[in-house]
PDB file of N, CA and C in Angstrom:
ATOM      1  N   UNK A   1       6.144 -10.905   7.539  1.00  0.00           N
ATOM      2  CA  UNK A   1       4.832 -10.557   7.042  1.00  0.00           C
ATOM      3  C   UNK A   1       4.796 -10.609   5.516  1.00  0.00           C
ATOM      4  N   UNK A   2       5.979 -10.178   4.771  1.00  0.00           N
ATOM      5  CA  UNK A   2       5.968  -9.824   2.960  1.00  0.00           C
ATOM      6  C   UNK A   2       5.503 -11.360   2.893  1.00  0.00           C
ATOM      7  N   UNK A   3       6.612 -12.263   3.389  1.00  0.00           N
ATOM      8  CA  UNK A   3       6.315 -13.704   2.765  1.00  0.00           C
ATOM      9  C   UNK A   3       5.037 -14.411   2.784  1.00  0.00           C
ATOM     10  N   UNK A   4       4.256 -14.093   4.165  1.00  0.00           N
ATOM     11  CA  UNK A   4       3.160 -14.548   4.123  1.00  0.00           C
ATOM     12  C   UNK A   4       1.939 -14.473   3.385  1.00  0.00           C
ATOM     13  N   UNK A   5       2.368 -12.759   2.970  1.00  0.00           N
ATOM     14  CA  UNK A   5       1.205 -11.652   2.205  1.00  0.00           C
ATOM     15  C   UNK A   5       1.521 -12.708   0.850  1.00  0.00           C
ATOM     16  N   UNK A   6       2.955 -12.720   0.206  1.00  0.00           N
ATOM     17  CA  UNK A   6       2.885 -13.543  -1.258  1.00  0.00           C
ATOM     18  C   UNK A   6       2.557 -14.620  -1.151  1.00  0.00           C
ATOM     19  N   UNK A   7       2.735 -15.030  -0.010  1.00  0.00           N
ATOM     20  CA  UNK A   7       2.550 -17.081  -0.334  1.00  0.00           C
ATOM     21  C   UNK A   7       0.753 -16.997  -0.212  1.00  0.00           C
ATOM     22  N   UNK A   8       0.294 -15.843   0.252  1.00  0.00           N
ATOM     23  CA  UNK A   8      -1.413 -15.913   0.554  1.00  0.00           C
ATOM     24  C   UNK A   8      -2.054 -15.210  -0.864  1.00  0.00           C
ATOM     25  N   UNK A   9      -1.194 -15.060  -2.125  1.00  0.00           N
ATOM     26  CA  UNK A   9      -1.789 -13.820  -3.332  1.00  0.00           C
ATOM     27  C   UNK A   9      -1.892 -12.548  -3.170  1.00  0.00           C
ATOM     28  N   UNK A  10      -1.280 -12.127  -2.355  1.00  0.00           N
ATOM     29  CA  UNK A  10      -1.450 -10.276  -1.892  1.00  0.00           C
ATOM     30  C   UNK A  10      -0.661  -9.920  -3.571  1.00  0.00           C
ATOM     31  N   UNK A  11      -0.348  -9.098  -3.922  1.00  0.00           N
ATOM     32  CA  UNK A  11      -0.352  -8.532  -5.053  1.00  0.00           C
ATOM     33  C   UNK A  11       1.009  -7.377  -4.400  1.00  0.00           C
ATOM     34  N   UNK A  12       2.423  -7.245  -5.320  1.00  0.00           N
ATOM     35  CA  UNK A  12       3.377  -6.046  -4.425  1.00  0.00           C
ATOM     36  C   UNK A  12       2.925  -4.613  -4.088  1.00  0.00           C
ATOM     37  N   UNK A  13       1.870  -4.433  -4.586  1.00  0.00           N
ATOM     38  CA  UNK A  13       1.551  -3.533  -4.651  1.00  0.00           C
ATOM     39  C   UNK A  13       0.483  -3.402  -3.351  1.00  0.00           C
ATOM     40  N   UNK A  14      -0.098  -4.266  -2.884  1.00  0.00           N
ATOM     41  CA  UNK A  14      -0.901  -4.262  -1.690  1.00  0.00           C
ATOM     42  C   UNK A  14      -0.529  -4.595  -0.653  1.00  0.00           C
ATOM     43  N   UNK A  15       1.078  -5.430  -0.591  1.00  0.00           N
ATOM     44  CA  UNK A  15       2.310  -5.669  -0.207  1.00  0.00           C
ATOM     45  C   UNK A  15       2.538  -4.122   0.738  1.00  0.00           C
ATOM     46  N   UNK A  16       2.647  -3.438  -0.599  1.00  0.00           N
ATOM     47  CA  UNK A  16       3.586  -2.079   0.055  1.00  0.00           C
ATOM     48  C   UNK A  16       2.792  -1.228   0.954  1.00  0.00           C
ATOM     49  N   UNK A  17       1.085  -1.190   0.600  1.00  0.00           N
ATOM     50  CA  UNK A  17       0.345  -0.654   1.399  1.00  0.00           C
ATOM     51  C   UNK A  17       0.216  -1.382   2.706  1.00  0.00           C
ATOM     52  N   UNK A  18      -0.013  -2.528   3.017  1.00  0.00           N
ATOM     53  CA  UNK A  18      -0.210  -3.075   4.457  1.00  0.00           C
ATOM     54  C   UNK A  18       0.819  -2.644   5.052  1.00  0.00           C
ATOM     55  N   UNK A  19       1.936  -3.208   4.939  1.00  0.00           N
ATOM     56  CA  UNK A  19       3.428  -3.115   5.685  1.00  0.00           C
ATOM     57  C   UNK A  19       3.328  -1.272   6.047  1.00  0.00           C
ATOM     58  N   UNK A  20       3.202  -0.208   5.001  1.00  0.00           N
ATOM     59  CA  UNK A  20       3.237   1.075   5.810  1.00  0.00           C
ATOM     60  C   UNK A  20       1.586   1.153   6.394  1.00  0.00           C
ATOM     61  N   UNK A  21       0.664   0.816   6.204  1.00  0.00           N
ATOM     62  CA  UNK A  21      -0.623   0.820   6.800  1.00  0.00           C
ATOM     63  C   UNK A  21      -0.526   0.277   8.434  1.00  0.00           C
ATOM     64  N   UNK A  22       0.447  -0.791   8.439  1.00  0.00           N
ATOM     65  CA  UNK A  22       0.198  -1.701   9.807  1.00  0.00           C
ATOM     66  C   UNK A  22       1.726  -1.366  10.128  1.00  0.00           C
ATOM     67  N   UNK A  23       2.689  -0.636   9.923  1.00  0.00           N
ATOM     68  CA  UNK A  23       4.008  -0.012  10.578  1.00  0.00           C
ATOM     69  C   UNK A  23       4.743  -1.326  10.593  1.00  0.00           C
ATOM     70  N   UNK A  24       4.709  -1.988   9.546  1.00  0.00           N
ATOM     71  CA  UNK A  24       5.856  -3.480   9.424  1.00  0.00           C
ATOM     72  C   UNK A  24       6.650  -2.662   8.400  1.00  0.00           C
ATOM     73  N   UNK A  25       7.159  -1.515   8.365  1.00  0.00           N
ATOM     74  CA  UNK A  25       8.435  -0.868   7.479  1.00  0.00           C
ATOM     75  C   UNK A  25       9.097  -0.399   8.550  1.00  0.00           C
ATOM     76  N   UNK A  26      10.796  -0.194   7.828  1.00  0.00           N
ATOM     77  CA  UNK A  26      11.122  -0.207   9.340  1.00  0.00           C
ATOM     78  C   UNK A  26      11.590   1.685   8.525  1.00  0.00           C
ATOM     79  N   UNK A  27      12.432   2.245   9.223  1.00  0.00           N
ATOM     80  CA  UNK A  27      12.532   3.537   9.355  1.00  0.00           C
ATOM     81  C   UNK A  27      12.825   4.343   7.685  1.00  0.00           C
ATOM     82  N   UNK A  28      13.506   3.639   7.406  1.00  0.00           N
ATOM     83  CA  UNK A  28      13.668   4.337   5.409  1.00  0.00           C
ATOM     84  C   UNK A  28      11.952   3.930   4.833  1.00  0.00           C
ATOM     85  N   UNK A  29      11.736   3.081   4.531  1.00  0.00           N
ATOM     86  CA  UNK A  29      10.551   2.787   3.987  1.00  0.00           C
ATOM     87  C   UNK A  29       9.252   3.993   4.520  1.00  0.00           C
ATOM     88  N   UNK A  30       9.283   3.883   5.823  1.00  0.00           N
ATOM     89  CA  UNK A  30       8.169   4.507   6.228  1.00  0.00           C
ATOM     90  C   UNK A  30       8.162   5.916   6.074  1.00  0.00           C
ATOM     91  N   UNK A  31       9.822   6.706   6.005  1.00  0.00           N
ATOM     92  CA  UNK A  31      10.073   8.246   5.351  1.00  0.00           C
ATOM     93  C   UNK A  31       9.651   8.373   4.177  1.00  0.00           C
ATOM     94  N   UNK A  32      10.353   6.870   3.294  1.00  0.00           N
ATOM     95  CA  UNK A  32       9.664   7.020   1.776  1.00  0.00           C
ATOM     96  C   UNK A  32       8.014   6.999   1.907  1.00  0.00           C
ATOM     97  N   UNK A  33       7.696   6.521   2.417  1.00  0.00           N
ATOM     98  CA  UNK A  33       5.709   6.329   2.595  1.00  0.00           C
ATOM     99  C   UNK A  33       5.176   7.759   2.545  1.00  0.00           C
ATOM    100  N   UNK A  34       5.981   8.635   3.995  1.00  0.00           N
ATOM    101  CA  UNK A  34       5.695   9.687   4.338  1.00  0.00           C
ATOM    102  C   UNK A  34       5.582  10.974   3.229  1.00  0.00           C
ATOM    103  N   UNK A  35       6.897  10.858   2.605  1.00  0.00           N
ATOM    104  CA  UNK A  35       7.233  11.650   1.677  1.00  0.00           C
ATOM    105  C   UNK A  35       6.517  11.751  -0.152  1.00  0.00           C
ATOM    106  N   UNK A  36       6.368   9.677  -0.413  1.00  0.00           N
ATOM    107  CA  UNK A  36       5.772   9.945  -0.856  1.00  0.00           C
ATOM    108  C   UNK A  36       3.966  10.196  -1.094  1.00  0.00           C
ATOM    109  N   UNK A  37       3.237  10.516   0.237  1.00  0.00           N
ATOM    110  CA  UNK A  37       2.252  11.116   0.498  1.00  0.00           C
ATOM    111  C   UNK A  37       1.896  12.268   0.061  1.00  0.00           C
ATOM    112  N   UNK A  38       2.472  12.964   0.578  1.00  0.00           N
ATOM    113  CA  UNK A  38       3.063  14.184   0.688  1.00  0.00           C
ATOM    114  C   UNK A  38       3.669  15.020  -0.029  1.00  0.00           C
ATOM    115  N   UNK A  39       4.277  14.515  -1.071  1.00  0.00           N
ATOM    116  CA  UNK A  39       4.817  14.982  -2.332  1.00  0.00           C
ATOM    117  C   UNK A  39       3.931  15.424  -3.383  1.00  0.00           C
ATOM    118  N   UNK A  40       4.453  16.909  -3.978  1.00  0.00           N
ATOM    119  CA  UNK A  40       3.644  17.506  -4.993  1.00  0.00           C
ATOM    120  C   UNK A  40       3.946  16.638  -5.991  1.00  0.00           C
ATOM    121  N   UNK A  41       3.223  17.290  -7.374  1.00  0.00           N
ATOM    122  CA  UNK A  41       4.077  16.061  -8.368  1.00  0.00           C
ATOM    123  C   UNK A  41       5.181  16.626  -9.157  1.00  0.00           C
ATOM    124  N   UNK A  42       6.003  17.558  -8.737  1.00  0.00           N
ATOM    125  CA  UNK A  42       7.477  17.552  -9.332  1.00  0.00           C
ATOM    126  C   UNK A  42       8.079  16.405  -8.604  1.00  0.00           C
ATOM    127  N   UNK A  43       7.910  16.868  -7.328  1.00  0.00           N
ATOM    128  CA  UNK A  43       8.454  15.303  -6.348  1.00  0.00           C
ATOM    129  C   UNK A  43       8.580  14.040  -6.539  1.00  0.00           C
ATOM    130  N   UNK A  44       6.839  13.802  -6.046  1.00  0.00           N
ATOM    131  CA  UNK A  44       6.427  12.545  -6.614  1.00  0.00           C
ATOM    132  C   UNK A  44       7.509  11.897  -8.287  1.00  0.00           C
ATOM    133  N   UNK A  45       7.610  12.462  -9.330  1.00  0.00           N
ATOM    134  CA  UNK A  45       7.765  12.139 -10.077  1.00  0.00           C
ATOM    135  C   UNK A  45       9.605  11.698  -9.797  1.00  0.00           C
ATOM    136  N   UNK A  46       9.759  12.379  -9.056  1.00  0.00           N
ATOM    137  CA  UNK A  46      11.483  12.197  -8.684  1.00  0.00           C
ATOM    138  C   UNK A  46      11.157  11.018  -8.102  1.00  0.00           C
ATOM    139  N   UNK A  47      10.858  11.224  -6.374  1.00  0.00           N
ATOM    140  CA  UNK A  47      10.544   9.945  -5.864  1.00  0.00           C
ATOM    141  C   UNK A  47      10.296   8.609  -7.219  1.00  0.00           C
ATOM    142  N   UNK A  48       9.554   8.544  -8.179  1.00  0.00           N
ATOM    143  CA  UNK A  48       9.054   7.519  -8.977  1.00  0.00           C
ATOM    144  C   UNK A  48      10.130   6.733  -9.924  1.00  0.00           C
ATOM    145  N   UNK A  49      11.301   7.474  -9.995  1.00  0.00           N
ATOM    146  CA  UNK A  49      12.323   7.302 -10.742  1.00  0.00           C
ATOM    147  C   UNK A  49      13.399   6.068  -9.927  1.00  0.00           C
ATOM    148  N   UNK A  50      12.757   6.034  -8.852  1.00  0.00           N
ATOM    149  CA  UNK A  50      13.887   5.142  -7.795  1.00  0.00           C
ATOM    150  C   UNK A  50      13.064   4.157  -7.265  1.00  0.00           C
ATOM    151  N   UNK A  51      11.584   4.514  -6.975  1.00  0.00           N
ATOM    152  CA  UNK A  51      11.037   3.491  -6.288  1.00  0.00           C
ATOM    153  C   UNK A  51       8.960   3.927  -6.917  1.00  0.00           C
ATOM    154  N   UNK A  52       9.333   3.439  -7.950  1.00  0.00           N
ATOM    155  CA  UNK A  52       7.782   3.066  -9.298  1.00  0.00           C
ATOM    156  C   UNK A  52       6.410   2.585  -8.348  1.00  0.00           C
ATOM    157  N   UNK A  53       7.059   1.404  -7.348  1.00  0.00           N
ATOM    158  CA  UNK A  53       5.901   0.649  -7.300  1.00  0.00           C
ATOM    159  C   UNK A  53       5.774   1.542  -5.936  1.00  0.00           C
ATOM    160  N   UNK A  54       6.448   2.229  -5.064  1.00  0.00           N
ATOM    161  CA  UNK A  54       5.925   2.599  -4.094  1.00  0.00           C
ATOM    162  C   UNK A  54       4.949   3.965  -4.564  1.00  0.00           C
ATOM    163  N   UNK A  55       5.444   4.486  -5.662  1.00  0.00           N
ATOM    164  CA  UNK A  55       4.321   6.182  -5.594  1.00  0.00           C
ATOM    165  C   UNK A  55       3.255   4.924  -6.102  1.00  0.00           C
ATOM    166  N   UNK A  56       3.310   4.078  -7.064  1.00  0.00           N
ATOM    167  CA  UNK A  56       2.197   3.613  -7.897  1.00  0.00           C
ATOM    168  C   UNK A  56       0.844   3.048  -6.737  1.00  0.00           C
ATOM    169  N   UNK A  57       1.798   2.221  -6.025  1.00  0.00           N
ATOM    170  CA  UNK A  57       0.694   2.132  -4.834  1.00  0.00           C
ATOM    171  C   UNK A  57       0.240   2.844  -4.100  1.00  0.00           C
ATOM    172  N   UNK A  58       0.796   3.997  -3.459  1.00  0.00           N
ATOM    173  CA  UNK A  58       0.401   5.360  -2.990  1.00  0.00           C
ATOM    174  C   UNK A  58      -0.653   6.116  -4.032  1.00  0.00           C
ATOM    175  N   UNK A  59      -0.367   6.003  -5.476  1.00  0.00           N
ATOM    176  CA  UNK A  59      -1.754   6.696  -6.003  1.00  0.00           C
ATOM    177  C   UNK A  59      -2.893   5.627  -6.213  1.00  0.00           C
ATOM    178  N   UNK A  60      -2.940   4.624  -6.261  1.00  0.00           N
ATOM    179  CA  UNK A  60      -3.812   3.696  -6.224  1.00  0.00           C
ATOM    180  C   UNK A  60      -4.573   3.598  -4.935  1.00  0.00           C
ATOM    181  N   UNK A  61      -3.859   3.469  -3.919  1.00  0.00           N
ATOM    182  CA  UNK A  61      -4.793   3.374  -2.714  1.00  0.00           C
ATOM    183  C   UNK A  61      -5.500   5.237  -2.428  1.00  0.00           C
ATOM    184  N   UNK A  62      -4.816   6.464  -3.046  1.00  0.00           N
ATOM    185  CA  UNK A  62      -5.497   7.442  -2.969  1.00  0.00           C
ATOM    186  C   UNK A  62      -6.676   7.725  -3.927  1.00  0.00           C
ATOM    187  N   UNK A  63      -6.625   6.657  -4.658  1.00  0.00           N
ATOM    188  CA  UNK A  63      -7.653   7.094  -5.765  1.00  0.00           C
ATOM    189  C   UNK A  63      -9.411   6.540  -5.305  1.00  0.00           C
ATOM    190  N   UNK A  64     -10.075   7.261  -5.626  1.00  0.00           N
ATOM    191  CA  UNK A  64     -11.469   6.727  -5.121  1.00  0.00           C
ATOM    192  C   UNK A  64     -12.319   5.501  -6.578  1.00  0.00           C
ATOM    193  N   UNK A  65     -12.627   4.752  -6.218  1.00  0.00           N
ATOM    194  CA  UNK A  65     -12.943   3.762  -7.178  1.00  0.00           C
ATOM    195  C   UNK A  65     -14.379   4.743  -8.208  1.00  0.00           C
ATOM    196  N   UNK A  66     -14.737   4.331  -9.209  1.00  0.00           N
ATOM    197  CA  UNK A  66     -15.506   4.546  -9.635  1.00  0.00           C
ATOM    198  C   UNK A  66     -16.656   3.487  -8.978  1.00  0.00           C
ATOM    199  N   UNK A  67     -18.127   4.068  -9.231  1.00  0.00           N
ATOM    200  CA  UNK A  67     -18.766   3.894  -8.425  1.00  0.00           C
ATOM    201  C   UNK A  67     -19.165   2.160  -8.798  1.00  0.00           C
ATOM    202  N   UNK A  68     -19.745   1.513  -8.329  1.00  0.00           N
ATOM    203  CA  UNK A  68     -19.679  -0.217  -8.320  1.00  0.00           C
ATOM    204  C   UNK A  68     -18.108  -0.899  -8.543  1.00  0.00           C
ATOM    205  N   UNK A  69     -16.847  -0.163  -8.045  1.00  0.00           N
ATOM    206  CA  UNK A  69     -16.145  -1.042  -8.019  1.00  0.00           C
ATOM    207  C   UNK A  69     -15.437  -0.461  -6.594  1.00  0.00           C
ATOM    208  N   UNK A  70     -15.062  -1.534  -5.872  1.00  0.00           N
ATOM    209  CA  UNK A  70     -14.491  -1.641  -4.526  1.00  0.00           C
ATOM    210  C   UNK A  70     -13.017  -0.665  -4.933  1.00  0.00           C
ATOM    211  N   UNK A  71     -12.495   0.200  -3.812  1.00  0.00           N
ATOM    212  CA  UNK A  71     -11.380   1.048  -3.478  1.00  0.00           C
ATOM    213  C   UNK A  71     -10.117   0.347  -2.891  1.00  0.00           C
ATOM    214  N   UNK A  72      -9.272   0.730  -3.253  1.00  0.00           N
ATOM    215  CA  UNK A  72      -7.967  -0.303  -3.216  1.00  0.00           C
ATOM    216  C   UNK A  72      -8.029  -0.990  -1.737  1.00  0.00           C
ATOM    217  N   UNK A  73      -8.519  -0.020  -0.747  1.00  0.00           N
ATOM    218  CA  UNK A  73      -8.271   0.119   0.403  1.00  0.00           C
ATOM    219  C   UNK A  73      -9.375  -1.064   0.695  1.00  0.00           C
ATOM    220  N   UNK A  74     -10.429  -1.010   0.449  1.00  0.00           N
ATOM    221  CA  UNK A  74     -11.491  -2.037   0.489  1.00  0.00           C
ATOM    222  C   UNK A  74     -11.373  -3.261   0.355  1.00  0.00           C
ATOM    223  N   UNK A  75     -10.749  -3.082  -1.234  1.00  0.00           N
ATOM    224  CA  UNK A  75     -10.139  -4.358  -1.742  1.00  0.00           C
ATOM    225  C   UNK A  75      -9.237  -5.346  -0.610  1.00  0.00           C
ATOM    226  N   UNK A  76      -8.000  -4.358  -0.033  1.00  0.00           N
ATOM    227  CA  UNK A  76      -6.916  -4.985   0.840  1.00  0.00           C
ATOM    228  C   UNK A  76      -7.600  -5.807   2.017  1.00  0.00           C
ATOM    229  N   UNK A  77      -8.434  -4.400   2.606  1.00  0.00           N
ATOM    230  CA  UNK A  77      -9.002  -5.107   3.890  1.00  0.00           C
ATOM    231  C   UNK A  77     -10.083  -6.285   4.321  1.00  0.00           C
ATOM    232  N   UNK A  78     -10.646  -6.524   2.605  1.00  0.00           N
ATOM    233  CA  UNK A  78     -11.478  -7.442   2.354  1.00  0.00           C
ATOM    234  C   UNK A  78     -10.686  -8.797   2.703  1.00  0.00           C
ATOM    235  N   UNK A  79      -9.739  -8.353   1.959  1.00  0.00           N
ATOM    236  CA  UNK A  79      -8.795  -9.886   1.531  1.00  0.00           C
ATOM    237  C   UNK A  79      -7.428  -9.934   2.930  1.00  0.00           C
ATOM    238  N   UNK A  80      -7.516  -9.136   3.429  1.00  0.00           N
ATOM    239  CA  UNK A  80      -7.196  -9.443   5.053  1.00  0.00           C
ATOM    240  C   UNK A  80      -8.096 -10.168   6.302  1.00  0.00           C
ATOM    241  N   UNK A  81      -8.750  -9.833   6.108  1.00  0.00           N
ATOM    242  CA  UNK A  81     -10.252 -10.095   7.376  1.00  0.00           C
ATOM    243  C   UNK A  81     -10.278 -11.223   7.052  1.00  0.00           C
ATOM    244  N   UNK A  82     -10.156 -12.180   5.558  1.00  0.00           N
ATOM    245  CA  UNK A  82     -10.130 -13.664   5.876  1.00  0.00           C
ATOM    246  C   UNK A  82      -8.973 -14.579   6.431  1.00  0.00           C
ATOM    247  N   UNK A  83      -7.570 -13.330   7.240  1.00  0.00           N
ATOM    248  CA  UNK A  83      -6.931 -14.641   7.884  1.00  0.00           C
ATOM    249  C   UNK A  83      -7.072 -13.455   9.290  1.00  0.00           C
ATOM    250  N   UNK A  84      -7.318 -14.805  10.317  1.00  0.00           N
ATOM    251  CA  UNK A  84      -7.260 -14.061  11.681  1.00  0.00           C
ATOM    252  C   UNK A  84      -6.532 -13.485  12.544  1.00  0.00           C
ATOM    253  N   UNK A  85      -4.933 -13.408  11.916  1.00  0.00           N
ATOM    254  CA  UNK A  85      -3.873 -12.772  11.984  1.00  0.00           C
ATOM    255  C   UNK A  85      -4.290 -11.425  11.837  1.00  0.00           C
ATOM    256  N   UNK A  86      -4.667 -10.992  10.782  1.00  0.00           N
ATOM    257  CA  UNK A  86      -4.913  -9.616  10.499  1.00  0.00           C
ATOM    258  C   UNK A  86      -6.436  -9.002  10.570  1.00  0.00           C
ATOM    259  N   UNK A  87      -7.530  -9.976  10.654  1.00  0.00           N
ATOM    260  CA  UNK A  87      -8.917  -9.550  10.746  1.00  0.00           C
ATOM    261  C   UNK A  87      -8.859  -8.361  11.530  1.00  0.00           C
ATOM    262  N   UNK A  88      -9.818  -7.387  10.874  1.00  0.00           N
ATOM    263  CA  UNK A  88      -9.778  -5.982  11.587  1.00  0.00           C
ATOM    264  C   UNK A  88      -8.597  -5.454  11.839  1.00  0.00           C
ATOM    265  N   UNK A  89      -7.111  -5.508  12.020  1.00  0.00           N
ATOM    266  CA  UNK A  89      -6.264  -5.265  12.009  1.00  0.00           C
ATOM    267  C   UNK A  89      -5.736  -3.659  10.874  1.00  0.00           C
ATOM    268  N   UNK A  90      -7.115  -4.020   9.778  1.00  0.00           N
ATOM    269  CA  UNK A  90      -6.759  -2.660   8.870  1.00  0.00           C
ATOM    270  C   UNK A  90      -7.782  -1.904   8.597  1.00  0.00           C
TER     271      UNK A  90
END
């Protein structure tokens, strides 16, 4: 799935959200997902020291867009729905 997401312009960072969004992580990844959810920010900030792009995408897809611009989450599923592999899928 990673290879397809880059060879199609997915961005690593929207990378990291599908794969734990659609359960293509396999058991470490998806604890890190969990945890870093879930994490206050003394945590979080630990977590960030080992793995940057995973909290970074975790606060990006939690953040709500300001108003006239699409939400990370929007963004992803926009730019999924045009291959039929994944349409509606997120």
């Amino acid at each position: 799935m990673e290879t397809f997401l880059k060879q199609n312009g997915f961005t690593d960072l929207e990378i990291i959200i599908i794969r734990w969004q659609l359960n293509d992580f396999g058991h470490f990844y998806k604890a890190l997902m969990e945890a870093v959810s879930c994490a206050d920010a003394k945590n979080t900030e630990r977590i960030r020291r080992g793995f940057p792009d995973h909290v970074k995408a975790m606060e990006k897809f939690r953040t709500i867009a300001p108003d006239g611009e699409l939400d990370f989450y929007v963004e992803i599923a926009e730019k999924l729905d045009k291959f039929p592999k994944f349409a509606g899928r997120f």
